[in-house]
C-alpha atoms as a PDB file:
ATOM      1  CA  UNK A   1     -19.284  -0.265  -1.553  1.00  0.00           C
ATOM      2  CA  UNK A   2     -19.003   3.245  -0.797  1.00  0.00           C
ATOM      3  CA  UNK A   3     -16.371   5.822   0.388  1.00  0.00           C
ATOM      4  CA  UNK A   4     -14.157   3.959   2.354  1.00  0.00           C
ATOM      5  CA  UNK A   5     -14.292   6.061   5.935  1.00  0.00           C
ATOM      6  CA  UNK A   6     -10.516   6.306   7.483  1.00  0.00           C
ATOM      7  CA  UNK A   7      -9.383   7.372  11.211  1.00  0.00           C
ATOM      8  CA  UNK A   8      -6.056   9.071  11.969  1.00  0.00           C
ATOM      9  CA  UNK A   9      -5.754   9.187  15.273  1.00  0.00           C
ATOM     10  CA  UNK A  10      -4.400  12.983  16.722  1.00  0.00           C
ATOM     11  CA  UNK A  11      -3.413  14.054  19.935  1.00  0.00           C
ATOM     12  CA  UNK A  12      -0.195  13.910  23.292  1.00  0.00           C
ATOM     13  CA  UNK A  13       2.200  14.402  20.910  1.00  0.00           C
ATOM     14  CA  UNK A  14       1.051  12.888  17.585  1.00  0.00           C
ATOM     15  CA  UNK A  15       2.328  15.228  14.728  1.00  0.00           C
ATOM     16  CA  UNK A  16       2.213  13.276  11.365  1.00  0.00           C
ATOM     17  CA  UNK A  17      -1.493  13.150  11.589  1.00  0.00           C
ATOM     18  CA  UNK A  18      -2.123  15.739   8.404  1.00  0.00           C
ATOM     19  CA  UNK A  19      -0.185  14.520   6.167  1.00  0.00           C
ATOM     20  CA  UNK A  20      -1.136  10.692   6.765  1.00  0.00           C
ATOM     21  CA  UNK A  21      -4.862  12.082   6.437  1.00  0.00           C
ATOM     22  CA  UNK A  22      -3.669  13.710   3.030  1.00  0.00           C
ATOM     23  CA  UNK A  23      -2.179  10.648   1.971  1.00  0.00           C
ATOM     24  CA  UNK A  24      -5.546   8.544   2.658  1.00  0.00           C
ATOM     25  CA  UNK A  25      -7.256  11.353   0.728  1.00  0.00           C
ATOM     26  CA  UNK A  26      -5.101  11.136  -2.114  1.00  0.00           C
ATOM     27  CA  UNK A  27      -5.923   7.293  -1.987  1.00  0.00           C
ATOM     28  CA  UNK A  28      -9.426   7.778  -2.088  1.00  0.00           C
ATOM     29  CA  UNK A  29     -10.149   7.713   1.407  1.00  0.00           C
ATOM     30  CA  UNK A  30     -12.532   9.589   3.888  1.00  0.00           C
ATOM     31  CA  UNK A  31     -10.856  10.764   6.571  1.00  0.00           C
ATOM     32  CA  UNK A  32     -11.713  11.800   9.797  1.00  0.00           C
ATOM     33  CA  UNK A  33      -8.962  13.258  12.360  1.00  0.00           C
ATOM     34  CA  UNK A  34     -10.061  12.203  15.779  1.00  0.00           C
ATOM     35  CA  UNK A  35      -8.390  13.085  19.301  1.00  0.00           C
ATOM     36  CA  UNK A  36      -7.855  10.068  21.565  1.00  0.00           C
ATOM     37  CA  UNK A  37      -9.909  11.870  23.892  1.00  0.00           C
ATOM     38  CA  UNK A  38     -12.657  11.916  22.071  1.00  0.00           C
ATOM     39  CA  UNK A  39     -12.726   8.259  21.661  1.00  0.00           C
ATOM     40  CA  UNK A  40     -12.053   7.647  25.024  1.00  0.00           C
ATOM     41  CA  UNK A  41     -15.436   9.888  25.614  1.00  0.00           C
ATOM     42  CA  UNK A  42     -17.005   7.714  23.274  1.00  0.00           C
ATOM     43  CA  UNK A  43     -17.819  10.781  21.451  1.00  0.00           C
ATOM     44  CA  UNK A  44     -16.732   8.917  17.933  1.00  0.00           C
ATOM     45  CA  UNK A  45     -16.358   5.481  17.627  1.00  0.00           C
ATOM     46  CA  UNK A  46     -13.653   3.135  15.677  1.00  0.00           C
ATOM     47  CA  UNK A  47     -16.478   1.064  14.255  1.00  0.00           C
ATOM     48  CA  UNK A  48     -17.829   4.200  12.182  1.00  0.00           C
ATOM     49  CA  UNK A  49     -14.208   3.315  10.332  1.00  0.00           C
ATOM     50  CA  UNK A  50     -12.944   1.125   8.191  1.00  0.00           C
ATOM     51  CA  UNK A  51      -8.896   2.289   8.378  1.00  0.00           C
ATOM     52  CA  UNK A  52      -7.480   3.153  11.763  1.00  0.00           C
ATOM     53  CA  UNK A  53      -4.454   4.800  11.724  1.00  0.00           C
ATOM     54  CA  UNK A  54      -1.691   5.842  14.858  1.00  0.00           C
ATOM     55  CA  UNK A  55       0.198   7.935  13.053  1.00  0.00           C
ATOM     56  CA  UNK A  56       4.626   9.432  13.534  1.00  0.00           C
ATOM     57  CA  UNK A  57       5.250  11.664  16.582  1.00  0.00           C
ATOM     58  CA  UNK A  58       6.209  11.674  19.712  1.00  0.00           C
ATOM     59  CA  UNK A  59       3.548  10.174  22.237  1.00  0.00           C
ATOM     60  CA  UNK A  60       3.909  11.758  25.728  1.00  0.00           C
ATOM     61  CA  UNK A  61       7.167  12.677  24.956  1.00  0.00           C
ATOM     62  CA  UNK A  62       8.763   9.080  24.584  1.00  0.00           C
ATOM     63  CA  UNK A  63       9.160   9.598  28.407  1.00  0.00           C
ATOM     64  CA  UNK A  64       8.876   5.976  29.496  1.00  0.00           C
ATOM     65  CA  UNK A  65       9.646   4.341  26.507  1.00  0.00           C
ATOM     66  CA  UNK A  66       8.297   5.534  22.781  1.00  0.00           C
ATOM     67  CA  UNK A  67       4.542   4.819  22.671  1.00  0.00           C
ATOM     68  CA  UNK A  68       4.201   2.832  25.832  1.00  0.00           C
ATOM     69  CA  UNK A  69       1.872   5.657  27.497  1.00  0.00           C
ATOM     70  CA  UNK A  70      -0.612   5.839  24.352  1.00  0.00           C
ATOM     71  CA  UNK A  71      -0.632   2.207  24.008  1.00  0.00           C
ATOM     72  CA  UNK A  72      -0.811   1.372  27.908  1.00  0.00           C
ATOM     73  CA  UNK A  73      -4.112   4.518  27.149  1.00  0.00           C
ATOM     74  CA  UNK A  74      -5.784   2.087  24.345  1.00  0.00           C
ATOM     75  CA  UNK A  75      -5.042  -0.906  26.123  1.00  0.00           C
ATOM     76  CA  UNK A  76      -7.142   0.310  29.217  1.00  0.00           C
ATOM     77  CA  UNK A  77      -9.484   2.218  27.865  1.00  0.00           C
ATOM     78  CA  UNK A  78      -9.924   1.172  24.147  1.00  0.00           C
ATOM     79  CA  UNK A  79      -9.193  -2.480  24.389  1.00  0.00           C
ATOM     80  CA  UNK A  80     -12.284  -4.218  23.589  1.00  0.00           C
ATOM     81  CA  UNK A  81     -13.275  -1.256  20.575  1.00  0.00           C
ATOM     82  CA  UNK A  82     -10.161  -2.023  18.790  1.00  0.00           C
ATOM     83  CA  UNK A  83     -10.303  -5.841  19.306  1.00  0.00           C
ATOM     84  CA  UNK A  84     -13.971  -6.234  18.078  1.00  0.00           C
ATOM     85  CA  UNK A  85     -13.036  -3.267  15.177  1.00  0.00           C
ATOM     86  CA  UNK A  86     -10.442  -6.063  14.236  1.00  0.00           C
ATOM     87  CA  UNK A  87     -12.665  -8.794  14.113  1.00  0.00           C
ATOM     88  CA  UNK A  88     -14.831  -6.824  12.156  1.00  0.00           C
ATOM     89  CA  UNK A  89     -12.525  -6.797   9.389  1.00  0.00           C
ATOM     90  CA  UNK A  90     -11.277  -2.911   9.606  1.00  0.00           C
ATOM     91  CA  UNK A  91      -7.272  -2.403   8.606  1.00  0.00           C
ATOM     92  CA  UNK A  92      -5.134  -1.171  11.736  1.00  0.00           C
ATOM     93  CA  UNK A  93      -2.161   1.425  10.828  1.00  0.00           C
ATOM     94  CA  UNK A  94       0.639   1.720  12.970  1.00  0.00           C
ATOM     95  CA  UNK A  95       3.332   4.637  11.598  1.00  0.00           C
ATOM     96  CA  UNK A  96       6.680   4.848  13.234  1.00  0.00           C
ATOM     97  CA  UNK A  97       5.381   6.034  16.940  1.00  0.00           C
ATOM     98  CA  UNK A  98       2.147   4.361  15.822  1.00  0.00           C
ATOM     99  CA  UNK A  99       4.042   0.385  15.350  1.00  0.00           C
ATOM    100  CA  UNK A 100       5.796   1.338  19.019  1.00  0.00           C
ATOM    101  CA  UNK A 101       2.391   1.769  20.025  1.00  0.00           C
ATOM    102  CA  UNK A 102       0.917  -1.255  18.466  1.00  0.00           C
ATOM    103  CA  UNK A 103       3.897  -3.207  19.615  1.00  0.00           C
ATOM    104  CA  UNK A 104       3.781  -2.093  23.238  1.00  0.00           C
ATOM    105  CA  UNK A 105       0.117  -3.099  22.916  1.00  0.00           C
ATOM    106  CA  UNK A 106       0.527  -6.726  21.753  1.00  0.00           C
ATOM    107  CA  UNK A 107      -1.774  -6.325  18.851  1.00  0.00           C
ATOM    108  CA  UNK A 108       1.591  -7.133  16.921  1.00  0.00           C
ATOM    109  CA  UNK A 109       2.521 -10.159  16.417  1.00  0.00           C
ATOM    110  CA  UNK A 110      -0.893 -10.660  16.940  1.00  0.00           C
ATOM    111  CA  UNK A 111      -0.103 -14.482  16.366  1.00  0.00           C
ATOM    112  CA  UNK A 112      -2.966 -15.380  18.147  1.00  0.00           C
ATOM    113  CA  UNK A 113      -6.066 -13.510  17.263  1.00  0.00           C
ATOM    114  CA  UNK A 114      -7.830 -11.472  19.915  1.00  0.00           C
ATOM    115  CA  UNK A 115      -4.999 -11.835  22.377  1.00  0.00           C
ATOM    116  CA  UNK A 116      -3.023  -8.671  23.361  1.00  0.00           C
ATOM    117  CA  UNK A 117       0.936 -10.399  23.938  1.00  0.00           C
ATOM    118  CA  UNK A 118       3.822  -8.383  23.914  1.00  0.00           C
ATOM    119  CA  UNK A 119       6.330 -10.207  21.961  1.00  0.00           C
ATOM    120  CA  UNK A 120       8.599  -7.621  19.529  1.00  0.00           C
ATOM    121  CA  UNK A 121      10.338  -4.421  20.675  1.00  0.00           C
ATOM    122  CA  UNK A 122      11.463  -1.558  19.217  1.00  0.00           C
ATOM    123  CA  UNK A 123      14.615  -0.114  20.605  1.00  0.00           C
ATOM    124  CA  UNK A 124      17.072   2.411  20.758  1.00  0.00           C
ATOM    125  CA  UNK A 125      19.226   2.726  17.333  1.00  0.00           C
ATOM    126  CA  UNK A 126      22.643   0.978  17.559  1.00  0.00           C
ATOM    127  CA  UNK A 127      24.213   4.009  16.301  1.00  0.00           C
ATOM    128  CA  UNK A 128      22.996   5.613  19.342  1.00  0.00           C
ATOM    129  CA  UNK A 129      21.433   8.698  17.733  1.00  0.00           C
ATOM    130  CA  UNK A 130      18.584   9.775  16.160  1.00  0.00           C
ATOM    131  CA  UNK A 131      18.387   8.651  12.145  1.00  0.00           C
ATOM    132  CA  UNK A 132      16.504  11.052   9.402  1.00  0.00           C
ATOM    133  CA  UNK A 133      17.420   9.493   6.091  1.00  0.00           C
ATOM    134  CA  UNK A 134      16.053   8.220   3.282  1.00  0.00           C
ATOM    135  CA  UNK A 135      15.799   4.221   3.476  1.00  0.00           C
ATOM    136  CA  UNK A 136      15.513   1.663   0.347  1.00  0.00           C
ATOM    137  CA  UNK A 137      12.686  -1.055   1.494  1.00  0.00           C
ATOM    138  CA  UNK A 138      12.345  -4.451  -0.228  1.00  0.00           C
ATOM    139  CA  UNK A 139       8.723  -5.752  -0.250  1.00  0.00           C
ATOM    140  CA  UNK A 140       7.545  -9.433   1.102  1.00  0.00           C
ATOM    141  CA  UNK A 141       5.937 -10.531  -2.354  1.00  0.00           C
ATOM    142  CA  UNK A 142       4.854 -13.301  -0.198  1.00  0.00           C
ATOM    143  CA  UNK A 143       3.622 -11.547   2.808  1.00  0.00           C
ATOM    144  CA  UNK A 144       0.022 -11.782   4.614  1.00  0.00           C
ATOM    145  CA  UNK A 145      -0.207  -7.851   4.403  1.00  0.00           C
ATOM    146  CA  UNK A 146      -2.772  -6.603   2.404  1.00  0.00           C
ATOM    147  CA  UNK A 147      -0.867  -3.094   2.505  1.00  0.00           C
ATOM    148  CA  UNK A 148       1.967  -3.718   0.358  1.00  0.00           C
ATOM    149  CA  UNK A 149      -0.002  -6.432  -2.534  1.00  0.00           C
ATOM    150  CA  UNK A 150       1.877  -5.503  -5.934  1.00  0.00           C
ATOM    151  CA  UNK A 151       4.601  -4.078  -4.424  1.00  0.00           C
ATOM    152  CA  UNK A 152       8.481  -4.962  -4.873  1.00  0.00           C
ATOM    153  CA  UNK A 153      10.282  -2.113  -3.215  1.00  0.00           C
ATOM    154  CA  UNK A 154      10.011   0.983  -2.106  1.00  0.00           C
ATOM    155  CA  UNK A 155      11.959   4.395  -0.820  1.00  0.00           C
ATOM    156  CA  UNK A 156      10.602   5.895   2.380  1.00  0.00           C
ATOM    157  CA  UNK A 157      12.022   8.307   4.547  1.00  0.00           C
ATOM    158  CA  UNK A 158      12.594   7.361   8.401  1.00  0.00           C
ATOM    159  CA  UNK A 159      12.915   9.634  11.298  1.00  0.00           C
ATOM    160  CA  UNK A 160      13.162   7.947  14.729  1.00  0.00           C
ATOM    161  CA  UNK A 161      15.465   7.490  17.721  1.00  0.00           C
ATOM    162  CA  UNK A 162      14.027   4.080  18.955  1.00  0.00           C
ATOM    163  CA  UNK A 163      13.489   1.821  15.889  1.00  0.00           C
ATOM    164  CA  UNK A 164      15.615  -1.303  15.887  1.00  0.00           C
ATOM    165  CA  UNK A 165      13.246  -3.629  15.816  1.00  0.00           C
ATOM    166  CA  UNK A 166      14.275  -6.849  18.331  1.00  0.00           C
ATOM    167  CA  UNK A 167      12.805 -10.079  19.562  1.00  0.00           C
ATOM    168  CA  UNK A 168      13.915 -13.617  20.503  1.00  0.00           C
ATOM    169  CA  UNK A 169      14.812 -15.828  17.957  1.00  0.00           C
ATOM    170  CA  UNK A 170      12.347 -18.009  17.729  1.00  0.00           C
ATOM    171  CA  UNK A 171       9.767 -15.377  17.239  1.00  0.00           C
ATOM    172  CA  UNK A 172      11.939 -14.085  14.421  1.00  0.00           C
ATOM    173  CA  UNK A 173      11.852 -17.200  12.919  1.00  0.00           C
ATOM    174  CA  UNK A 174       8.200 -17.520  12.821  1.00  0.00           C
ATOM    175  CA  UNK A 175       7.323 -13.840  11.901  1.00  0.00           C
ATOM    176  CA  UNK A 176       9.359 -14.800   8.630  1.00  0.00           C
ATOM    177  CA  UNK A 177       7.917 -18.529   8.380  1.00  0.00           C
ATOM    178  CA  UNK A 178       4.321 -17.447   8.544  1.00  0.00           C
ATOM    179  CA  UNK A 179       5.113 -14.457   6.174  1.00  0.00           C
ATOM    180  CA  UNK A 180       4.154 -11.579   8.579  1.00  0.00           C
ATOM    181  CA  UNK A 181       7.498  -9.179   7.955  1.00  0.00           C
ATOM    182  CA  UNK A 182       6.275  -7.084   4.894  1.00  0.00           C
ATOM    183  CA  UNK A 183       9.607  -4.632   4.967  1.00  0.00           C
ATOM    184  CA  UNK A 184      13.005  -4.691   4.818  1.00  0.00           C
ATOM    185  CA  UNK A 185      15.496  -2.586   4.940  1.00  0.00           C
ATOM    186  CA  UNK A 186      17.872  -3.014   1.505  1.00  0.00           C
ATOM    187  CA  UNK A 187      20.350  -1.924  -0.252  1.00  0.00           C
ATOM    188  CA  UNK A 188      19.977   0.272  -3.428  1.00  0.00           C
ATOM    189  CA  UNK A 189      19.792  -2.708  -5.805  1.00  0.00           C
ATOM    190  CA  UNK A 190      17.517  -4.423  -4.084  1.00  0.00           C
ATOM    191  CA  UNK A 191      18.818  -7.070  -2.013  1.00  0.00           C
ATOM    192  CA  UNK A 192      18.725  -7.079   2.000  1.00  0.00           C
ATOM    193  CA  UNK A 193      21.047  -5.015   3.871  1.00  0.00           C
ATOM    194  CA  UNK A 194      22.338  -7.261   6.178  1.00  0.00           C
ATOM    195  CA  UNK A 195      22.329  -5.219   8.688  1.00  0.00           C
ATOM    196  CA  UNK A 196      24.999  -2.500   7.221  1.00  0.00           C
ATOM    197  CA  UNK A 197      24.556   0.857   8.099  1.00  0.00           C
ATOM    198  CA  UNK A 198      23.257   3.709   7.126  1.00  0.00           C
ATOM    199  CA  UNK A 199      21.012   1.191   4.973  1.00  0.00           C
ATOM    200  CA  UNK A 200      19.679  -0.656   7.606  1.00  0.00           C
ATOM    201  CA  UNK A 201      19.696   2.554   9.907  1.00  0.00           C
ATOM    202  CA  UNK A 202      19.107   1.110  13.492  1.00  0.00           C
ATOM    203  CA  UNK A 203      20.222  -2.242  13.485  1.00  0.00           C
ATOM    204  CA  UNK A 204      16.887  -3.879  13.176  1.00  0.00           C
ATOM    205  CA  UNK A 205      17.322  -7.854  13.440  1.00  0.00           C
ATOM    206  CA  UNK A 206      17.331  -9.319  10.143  1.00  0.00           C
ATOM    207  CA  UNK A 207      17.094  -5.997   8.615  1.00  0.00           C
ATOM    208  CA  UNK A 208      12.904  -5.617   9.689  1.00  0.00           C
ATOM    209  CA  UNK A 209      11.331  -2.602   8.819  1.00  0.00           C
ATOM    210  CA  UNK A 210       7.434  -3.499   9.293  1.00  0.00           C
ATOM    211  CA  UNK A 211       5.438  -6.388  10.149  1.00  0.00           C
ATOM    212  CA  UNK A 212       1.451  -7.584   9.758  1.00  0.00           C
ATOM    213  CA  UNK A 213      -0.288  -9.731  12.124  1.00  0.00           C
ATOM    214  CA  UNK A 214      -1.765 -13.360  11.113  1.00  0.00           C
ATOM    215  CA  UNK A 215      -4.845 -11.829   9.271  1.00  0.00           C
ATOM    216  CA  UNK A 216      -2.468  -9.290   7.183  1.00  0.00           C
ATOM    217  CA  UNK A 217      -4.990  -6.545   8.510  1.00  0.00           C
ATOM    218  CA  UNK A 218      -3.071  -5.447  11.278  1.00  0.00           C
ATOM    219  CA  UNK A 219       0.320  -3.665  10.366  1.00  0.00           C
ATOM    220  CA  UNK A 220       3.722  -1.281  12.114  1.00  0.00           C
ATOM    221  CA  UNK A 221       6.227   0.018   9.579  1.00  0.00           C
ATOM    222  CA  UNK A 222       9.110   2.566  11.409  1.00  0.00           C
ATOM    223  CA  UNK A 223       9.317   4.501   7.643  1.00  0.00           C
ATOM    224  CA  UNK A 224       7.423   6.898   6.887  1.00  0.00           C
ATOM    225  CA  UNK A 225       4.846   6.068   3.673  1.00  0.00           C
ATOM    226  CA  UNK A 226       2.729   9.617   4.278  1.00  0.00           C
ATOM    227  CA  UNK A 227       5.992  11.821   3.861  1.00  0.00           C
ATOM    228  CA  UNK A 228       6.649  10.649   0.053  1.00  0.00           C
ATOM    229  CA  UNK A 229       3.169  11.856  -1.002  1.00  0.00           C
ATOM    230  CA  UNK A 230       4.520  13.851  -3.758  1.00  0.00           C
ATOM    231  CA  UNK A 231       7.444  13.166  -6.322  1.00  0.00           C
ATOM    232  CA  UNK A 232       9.061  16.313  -4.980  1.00  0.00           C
ATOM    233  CA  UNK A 233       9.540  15.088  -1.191  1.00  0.00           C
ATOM    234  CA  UNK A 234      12.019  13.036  -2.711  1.00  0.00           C
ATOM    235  CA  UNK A 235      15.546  14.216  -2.016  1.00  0.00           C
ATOM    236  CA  UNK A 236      16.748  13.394  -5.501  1.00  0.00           C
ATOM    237  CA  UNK A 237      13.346  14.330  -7.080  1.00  0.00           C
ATOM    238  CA  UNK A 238      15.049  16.459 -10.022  1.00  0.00           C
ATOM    239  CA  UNK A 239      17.697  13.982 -11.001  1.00  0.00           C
ATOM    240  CA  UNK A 240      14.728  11.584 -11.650  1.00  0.00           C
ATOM    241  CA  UNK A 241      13.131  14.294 -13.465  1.00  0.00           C
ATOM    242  CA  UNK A 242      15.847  14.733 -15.991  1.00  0.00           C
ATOM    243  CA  UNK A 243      16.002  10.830 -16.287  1.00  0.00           C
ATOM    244  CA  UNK A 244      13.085  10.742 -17.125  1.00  0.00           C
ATOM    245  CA  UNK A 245      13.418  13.481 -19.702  1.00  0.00           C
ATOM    246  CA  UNK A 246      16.264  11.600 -21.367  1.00  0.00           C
ATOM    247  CA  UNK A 247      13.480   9.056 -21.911  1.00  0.00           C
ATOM    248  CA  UNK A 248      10.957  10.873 -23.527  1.00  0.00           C
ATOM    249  CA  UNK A 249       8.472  10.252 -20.079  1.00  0.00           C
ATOM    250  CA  UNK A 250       7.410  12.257 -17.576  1.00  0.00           C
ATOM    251  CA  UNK A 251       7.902  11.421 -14.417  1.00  0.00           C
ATOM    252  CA  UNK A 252       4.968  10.924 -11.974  1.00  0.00           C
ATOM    253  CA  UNK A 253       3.948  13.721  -9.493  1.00  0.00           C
ATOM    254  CA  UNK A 254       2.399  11.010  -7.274  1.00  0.00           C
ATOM    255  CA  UNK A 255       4.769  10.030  -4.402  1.00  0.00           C
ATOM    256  CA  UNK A 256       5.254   6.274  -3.951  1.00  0.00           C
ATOM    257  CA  UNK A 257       4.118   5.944  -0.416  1.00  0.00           C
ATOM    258  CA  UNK A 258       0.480   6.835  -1.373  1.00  0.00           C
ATOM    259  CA  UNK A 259       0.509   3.043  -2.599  1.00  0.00           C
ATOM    260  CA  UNK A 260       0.343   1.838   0.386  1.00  0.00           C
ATOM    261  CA  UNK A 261      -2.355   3.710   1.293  1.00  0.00           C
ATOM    262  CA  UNK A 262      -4.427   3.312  -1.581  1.00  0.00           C
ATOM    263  CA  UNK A 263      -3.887  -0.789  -1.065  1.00  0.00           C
ATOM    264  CA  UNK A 264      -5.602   0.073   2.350  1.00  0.00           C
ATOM    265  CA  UNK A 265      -8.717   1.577   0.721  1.00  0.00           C
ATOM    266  CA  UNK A 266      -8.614  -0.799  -2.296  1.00  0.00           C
ATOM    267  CA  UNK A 267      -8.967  -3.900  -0.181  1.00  0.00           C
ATOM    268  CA  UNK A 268     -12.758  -2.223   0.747  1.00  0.00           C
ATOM    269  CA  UNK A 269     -13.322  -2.137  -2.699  1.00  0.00           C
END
């Protein structure tokens, strides 16, 4: 197959769209940035793409509720393009503002396929602020998403206001029965957070940092995978510089949320 075409998604308020199309490039993407706008005009269409990606910002402003204008804007004018681009086999993105969006939408869960259900919410913090940290994420070795295959855990930076991720029990239990959380939030060593804070930085039930949909193709994550693109967006990039020294190694300029991308282009390939 050829260059694997990707869409990042600009426009009301979207403002992580650069660096998530930097990130697909890095993974060995095409990338297009495309306003809403212009899909709604049908002057580009999401089945040119393979990868669509909603990327961080602030949609309209969070006014009513963070991403429920741009998703209440795909779900009216978009609907059936996105459905049949799922269908189709193409990999849905959703980034901080972009999983708000996708959750407001209903296309996660997405426990049924082709059925738009609103089922998960992401809500104000418990801490009752906005949270820009640095967040350890343990990895669903088990998990339907074909985003994080190979992957055990992760450090990602989050920035958001409204990410405590909530539903009903029962639809907690069966987004971790049928395998669709991919991310935690954790603890440095690995294990879960159990819901302490600042680890698990908004309360999210049972410490959920991103989910996939039944097909593994559709996936929301509130941290930020474009923003570690490069060793040195790390906060503590020159202590693991000098670690690695001690070592003999060198440590990798390659950031480690670029694998999350790349798994995105590698399942084309």
């Amino acid at each position: 197959m050829g260059t694997v075409k990707a869409l990042v998604m600009t426009g009301f308020g979207l403002n992580c769209d650069l660096e998530t199309a930097y990130a697909l490039e890095k993974a060995g993407a095409d990338v297009e940035r495309v306003h809403l706008n212009t899909l709604i005009a049908r002057d580009r269409s999401i089945s040119d793409f393979r990868i669509f990606v909603i990327g961080g910002g602030f949609s309209w402003g969070d006014d009513h509720g963070a991403g429920v204008i741009m998703a209440m804007r795909l779900k009216h004018r978009l609907q059936d393009e996105i459905l049949a681009f799922v269908e189709s086999g193409g990999i849905v993105m959703g980034i901080c503002n972009g999983f708000q969006v996708l959750v407001n939408l209903g296309l996660l869960p997405g426990f049924n396929r082709g059925e738009l259900k609103r089922e998960v919410a992401l809500i104000a913090n418990d801490c009752g602020n906005f949270r820009d940290q640095w967040v350890h994420l343990s990895a669903n070795t088990r998990s339907r998403c074909v985003l994080t295959r190979g992957i055990e855990k992760l450090e990602l930076p989050v920035r958001h206001g409204e990410g405590k991720f909530f539903a009903e029990a029962a639809v907690i239990d069966r987004l971790i029965d049928q395998q669709q959380v991919m991310l935690r939030y954790a603890m440095p060593d690995g294990s879960l957070a159990k819901d302490e804070f600042p680890y698990n930085p908004n309360g999210s039930v049972s410490d959920i940092a991103g989910i996939c949909d039944s097909t593994g193709r559709i996936a929301g994550l509130m941290p930020h995978p474009e923003a570690f693109n490069h060793v040195t967006n790390h906060p503590d990039w020159t202590l693991l510089r000098e670690n690695y020294r001690s070592r003999g190694d060198h440590l990798p300029e390659e950031g480690g949320g670029i694998r999350i991308f790349r798994n995105a282009v590698d399942y084309f390939k």
